[in-house]
C-alpha atoms as a PDB file:
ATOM      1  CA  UNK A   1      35.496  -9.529  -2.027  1.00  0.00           C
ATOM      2  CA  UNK A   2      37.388  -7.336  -4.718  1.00  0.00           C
ATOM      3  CA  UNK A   3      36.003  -6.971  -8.290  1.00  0.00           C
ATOM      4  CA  UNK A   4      39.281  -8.833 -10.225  1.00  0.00           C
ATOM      5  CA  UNK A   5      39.557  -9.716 -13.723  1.00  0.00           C
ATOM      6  CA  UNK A   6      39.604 -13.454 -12.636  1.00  0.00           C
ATOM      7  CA  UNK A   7      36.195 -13.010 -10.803  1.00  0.00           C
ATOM      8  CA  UNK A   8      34.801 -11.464 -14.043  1.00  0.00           C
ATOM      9  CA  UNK A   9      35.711 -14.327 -16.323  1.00  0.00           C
ATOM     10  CA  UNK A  10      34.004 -16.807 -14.004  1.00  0.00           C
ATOM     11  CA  UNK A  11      30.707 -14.826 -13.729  1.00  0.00           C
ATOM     12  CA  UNK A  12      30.992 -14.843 -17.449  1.00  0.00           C
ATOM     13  CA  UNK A  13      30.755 -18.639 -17.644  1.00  0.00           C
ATOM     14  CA  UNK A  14      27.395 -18.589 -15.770  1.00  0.00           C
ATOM     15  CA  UNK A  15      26.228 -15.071 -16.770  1.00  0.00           C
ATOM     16  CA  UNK A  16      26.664 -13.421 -20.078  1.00  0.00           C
ATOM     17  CA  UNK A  17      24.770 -10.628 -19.098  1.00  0.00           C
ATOM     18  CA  UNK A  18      26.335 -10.155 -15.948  1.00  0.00           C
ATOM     19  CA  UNK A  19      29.502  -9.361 -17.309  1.00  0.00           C
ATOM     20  CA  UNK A  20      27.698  -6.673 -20.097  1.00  0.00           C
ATOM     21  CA  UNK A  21      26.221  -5.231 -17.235  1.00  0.00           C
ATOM     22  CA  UNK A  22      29.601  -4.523 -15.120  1.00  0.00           C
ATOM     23  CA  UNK A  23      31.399  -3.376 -18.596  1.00  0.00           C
ATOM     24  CA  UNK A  24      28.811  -0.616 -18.489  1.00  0.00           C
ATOM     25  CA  UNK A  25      29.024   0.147 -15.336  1.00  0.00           C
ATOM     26  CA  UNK A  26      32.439   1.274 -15.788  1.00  0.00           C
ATOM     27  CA  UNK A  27      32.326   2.935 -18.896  1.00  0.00           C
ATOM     28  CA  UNK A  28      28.627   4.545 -18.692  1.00  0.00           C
ATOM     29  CA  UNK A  29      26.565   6.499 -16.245  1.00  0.00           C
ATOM     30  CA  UNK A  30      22.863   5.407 -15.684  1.00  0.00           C
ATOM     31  CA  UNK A  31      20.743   8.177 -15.302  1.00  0.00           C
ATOM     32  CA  UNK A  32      16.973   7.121 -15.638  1.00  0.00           C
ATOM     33  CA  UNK A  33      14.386   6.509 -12.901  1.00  0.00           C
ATOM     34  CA  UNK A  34      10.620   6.919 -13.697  1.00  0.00           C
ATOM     35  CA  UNK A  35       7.512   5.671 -12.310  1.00  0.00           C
ATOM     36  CA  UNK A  36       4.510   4.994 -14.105  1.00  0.00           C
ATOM     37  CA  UNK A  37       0.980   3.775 -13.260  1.00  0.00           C
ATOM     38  CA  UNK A  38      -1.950   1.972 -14.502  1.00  0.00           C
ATOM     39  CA  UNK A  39       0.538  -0.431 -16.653  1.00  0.00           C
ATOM     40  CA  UNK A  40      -1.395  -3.778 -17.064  1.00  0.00           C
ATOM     41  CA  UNK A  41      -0.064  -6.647 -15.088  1.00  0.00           C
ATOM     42  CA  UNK A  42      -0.493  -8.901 -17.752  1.00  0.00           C
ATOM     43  CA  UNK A  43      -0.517  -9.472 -21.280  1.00  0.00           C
ATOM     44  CA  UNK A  44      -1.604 -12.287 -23.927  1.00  0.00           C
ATOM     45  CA  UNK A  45       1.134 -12.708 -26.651  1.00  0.00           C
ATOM     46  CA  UNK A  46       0.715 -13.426 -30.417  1.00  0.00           C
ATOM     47  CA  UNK A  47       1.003 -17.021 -29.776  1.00  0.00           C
ATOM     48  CA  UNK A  48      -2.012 -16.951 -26.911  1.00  0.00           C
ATOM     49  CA  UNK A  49       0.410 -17.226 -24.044  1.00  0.00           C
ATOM     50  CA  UNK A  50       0.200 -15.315 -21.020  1.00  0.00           C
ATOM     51  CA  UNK A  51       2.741 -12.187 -20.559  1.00  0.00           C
ATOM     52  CA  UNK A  52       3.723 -10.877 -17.076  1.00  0.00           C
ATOM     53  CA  UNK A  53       5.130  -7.158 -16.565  1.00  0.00           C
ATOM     54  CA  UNK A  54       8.679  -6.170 -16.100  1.00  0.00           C
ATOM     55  CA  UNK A  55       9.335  -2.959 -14.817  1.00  0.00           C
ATOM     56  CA  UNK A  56      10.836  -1.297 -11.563  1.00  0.00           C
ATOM     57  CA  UNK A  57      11.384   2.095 -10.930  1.00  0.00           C
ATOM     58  CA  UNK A  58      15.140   2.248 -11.411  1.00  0.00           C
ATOM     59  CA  UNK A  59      14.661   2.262 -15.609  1.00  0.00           C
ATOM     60  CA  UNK A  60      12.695   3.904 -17.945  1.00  0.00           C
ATOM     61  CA  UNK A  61      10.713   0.535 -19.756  1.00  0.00           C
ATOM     62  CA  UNK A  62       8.902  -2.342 -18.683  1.00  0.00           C
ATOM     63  CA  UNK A  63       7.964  -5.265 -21.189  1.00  0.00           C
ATOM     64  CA  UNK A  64       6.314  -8.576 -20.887  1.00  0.00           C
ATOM     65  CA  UNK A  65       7.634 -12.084 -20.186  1.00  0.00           C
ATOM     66  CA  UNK A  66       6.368 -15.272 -19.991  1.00  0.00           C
ATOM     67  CA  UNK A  67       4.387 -16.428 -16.795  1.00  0.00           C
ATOM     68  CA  UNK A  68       5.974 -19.365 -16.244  1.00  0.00           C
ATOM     69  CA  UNK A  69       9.483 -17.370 -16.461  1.00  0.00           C
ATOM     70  CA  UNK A  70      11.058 -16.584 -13.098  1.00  0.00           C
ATOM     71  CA  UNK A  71      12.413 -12.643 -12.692  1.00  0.00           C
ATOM     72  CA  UNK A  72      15.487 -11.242 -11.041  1.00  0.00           C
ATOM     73  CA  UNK A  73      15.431  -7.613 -10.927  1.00  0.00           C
ATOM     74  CA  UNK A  74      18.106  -4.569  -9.797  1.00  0.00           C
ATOM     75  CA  UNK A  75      18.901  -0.779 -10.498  1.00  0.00           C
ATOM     76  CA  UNK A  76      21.032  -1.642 -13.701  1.00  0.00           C
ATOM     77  CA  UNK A  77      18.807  -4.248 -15.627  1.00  0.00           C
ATOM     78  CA  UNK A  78      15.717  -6.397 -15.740  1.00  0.00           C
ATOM     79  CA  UNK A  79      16.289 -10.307 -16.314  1.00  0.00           C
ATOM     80  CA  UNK A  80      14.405 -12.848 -16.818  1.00  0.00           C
ATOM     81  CA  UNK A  81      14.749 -16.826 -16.647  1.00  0.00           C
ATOM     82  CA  UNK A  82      13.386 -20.139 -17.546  1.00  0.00           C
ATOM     83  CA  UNK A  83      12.278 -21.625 -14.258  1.00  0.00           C
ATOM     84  CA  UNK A  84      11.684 -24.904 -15.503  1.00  0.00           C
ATOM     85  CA  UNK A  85      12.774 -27.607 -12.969  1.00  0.00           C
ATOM     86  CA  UNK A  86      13.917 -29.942 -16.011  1.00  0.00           C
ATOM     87  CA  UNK A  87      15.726 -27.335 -17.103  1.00  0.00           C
ATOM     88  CA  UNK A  88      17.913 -26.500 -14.153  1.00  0.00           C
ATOM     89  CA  UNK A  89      17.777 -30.417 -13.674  1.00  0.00           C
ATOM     90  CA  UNK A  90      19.639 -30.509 -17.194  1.00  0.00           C
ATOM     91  CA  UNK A  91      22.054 -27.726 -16.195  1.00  0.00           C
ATOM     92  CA  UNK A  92      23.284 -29.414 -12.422  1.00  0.00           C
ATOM     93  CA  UNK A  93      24.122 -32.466 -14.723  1.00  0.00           C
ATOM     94  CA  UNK A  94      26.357 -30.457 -17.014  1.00  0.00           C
ATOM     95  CA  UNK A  95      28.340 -29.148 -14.307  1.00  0.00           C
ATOM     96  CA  UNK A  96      27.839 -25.927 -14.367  1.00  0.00           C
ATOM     97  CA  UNK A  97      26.100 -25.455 -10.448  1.00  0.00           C
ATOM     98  CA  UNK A  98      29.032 -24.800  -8.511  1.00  0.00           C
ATOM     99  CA  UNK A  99      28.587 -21.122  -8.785  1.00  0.00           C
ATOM    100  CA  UNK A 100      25.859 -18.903  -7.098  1.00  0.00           C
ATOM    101  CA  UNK A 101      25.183 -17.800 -10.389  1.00  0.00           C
ATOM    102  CA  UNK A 102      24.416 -20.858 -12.057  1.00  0.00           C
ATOM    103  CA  UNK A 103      20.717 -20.131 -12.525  1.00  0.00           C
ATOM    104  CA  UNK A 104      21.729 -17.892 -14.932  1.00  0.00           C
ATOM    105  CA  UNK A 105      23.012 -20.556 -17.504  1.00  0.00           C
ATOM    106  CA  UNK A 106      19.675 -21.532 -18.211  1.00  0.00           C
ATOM    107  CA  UNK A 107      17.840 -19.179 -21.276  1.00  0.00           C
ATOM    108  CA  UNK A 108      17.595 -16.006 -20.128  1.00  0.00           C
ATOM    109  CA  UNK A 109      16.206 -12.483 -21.742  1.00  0.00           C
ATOM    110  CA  UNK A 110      17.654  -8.994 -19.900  1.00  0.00           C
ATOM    111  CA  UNK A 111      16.962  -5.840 -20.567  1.00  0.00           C
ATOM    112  CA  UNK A 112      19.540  -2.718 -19.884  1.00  0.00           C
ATOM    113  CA  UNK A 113      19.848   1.081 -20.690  1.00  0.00           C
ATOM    114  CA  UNK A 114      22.663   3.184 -19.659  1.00  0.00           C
ATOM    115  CA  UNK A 115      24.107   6.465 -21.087  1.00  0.00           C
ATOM    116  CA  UNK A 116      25.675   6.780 -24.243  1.00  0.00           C
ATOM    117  CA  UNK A 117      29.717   7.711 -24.348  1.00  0.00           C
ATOM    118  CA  UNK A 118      30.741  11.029 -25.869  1.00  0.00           C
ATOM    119  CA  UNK A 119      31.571  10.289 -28.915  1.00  0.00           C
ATOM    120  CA  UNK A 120      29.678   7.355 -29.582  1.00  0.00           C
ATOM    121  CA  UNK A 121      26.440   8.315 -32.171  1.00  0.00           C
ATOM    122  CA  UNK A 122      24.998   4.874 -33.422  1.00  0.00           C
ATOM    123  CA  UNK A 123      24.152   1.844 -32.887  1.00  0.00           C
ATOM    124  CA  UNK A 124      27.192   0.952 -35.019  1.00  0.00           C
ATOM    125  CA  UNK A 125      29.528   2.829 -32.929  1.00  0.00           C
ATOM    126  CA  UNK A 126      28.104   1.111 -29.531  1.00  0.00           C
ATOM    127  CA  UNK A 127      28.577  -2.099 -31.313  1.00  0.00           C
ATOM    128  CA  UNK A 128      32.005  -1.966 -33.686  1.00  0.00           C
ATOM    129  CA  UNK A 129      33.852   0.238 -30.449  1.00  0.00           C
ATOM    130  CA  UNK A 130      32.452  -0.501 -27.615  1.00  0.00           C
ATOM    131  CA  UNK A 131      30.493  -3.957 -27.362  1.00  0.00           C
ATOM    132  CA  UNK A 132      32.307  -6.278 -29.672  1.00  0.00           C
ATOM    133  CA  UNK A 133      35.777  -5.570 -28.752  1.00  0.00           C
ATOM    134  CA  UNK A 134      34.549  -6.249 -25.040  1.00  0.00           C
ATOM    135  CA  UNK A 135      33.104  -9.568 -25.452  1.00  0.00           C
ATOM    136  CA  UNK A 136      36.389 -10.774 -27.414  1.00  0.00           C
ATOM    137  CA  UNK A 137      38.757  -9.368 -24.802  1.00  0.00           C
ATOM    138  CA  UNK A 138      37.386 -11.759 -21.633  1.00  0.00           C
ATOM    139  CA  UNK A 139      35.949 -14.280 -24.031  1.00  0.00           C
ATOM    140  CA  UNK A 140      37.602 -17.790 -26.073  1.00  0.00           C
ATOM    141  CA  UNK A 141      35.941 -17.387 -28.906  1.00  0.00           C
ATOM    142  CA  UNK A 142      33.310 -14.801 -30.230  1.00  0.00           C
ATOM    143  CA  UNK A 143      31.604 -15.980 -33.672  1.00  0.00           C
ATOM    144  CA  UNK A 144      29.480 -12.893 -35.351  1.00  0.00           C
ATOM    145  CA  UNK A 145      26.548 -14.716 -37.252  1.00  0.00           C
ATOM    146  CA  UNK A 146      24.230 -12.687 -38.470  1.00  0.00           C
ATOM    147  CA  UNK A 147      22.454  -9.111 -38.277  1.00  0.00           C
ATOM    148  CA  UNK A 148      19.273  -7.764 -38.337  1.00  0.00           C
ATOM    149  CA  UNK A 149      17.387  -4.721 -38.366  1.00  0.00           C
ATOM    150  CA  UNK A 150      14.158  -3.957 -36.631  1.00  0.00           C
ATOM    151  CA  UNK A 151      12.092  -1.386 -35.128  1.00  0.00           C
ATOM    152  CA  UNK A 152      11.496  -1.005 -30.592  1.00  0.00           C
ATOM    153  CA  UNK A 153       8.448   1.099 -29.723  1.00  0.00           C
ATOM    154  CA  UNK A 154       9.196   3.000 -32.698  1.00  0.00           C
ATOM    155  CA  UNK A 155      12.987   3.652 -32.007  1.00  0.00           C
ATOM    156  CA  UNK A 156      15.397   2.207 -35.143  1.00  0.00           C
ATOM    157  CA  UNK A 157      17.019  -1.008 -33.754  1.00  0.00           C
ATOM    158  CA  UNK A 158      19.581  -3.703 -34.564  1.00  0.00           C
ATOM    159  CA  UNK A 159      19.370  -7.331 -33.475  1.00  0.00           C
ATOM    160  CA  UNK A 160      22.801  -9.452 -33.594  1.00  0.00           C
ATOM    161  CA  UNK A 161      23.075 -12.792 -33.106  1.00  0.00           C
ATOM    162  CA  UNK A 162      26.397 -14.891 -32.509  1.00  0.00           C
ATOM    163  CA  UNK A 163      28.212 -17.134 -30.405  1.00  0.00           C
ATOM    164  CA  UNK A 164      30.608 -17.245 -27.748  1.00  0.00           C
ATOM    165  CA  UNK A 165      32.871 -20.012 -26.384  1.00  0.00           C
ATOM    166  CA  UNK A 166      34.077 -19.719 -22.796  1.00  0.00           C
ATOM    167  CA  UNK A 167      35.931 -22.462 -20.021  1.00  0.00           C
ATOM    168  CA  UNK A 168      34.446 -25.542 -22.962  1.00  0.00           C
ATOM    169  CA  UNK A 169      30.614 -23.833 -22.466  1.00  0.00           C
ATOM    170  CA  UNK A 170      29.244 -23.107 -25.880  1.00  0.00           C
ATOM    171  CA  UNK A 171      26.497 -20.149 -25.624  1.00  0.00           C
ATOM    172  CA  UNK A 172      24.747 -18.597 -28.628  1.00  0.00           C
ATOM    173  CA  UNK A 173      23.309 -14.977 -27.947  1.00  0.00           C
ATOM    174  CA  UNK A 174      21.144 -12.590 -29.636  1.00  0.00           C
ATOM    175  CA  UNK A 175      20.919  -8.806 -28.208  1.00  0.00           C
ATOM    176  CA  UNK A 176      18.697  -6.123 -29.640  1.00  0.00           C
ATOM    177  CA  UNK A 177      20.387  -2.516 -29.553  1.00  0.00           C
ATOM    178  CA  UNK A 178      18.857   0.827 -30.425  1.00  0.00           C
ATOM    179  CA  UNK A 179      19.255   4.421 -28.823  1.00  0.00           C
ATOM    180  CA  UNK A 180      16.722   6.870 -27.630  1.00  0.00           C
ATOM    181  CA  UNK A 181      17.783  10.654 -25.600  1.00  0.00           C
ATOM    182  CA  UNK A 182      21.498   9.252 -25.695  1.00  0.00           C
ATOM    183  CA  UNK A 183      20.689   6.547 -23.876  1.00  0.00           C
ATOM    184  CA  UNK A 184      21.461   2.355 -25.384  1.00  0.00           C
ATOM    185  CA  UNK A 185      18.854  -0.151 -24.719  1.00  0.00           C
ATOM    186  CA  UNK A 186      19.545  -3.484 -25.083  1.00  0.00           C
ATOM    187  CA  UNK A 187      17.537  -6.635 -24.773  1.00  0.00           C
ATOM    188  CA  UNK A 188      19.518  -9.788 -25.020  1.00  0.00           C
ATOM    189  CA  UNK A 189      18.655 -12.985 -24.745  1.00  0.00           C
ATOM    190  CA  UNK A 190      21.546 -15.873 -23.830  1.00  0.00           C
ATOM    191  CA  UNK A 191      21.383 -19.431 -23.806  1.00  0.00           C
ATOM    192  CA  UNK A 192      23.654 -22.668 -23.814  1.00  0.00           C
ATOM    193  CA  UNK A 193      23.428 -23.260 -27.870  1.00  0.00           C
ATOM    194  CA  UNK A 194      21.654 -26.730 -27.780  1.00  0.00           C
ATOM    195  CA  UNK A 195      18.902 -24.829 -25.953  1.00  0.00           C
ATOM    196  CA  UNK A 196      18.469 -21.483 -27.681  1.00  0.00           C
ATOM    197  CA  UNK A 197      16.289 -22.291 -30.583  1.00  0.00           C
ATOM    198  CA  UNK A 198      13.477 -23.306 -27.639  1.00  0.00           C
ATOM    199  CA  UNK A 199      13.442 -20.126 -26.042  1.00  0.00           C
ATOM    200  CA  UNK A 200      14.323 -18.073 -28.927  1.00  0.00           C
ATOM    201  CA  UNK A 201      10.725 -16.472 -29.410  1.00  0.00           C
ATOM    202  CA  UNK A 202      10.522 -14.605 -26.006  1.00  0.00           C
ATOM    203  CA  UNK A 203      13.089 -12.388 -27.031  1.00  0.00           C
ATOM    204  CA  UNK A 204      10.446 -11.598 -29.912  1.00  0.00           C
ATOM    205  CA  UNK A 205       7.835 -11.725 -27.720  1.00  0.00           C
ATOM    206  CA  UNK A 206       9.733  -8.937 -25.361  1.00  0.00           C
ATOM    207  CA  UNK A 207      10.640  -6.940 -28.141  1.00  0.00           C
ATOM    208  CA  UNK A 208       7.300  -6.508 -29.193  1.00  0.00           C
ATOM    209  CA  UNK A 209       5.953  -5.327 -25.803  1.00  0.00           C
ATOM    210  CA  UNK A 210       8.807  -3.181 -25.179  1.00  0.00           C
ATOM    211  CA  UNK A 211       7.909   0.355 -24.022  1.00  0.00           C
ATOM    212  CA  UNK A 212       9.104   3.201 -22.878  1.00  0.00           C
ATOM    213  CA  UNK A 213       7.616   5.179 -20.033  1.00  0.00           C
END
């Protein structure tokens, strides 16, 4: 089936980071494959709960999410889901299941890199030029809420938070950005509003075991 802009806007309304993910497919190149061993399988969070790995060979991280989490996994990003029966239980009733991409409405974290445009230097310039103008081009309504600044595995980093309004589903996203070797890395983690503040801490928790290979 061809790639249209109407196909876009409806894998938007069940997957945010789907439609990030195609953007920079079209604008970037990604250029990093690297295998590592002796990573540990598993991990123990701050708050005593049990971390599995996420890595494949087609990127150059892994991090840690929670074992209860399901994982979907391909060249361009890591992503990772609740799989909580209740939850997708909750979503089927809101009517969001027709599409085989519904699982993705529930909270998700994923986890990118690609290669940075000529031209582009910052985090500010991915952001103000590139992201930003992106989301409010296919989406309703795109509400900027708050930013942060933080440190990755020792790389400067940026963490915003908004929300984003889309065929009456309200989502509120956060995505961490920061740049290493020309390359953006982004973790972001999307979830219908009502339910973000629940899942909220994995993106923390993933931050935090973020490494690079």
């Amino acid at each position: 089936m061809p790639i249209t802009f109407k196909n876009i806007r409806i894998a938007a309304v069940f997957s945010f980071v789907f439609f990030i993910c195609f953007i920079c497919v079209l604008f970037f190149s990604s250029s990093c494959s690297r295998e590592i061993k002796n990573i540990s399988t598993e991990t123990v969070f701050k708050d005593g709960e049990t971390g599995i790995l996420a890595n494949n060979g087609a990127v150059d991280f892994y991090f840690y999410y929670p074992e209860n989490w399901g994982i979907h996994r391909n060249d361009l990003m890591i992503t990772v889901y609740v799989n909580d029966p209740k939850t997708l239980e909750s979503n089927l009733t809101e009517g969001v299941s027709e599409s085989p991409l519904a699982f993705m409405t529930v909270p998700n974290i994923s986890a990118q890199v690609f290669s940075l445009l000529e031209g582009y230097e910052t985090i500010d310039d991915y952001w103000i030029y590139f992201a930003a103008p992106s989301f409010r081009q296919i989406f309703d309504e795109v509400s900027d809420e708050a930013e942060d600044e933080l440190v990755v595995d020792g790389a400067p980093a940026k963490k915003y938070t908004y929300s984003i309004s889309l065929s009456g589903m309200d989502y509120k996203i956060s995505q961490i950005v920061f740049l290493k070797n020309r390359r953006v890395y982004t973790i972001t983690y999307t979830a219908i509003s009502e339910k973000y503040d629940t899942y909220a801490n994995v993106l923390d928790n993933a931050a935090e075991t973020f490494k690079f290979k």
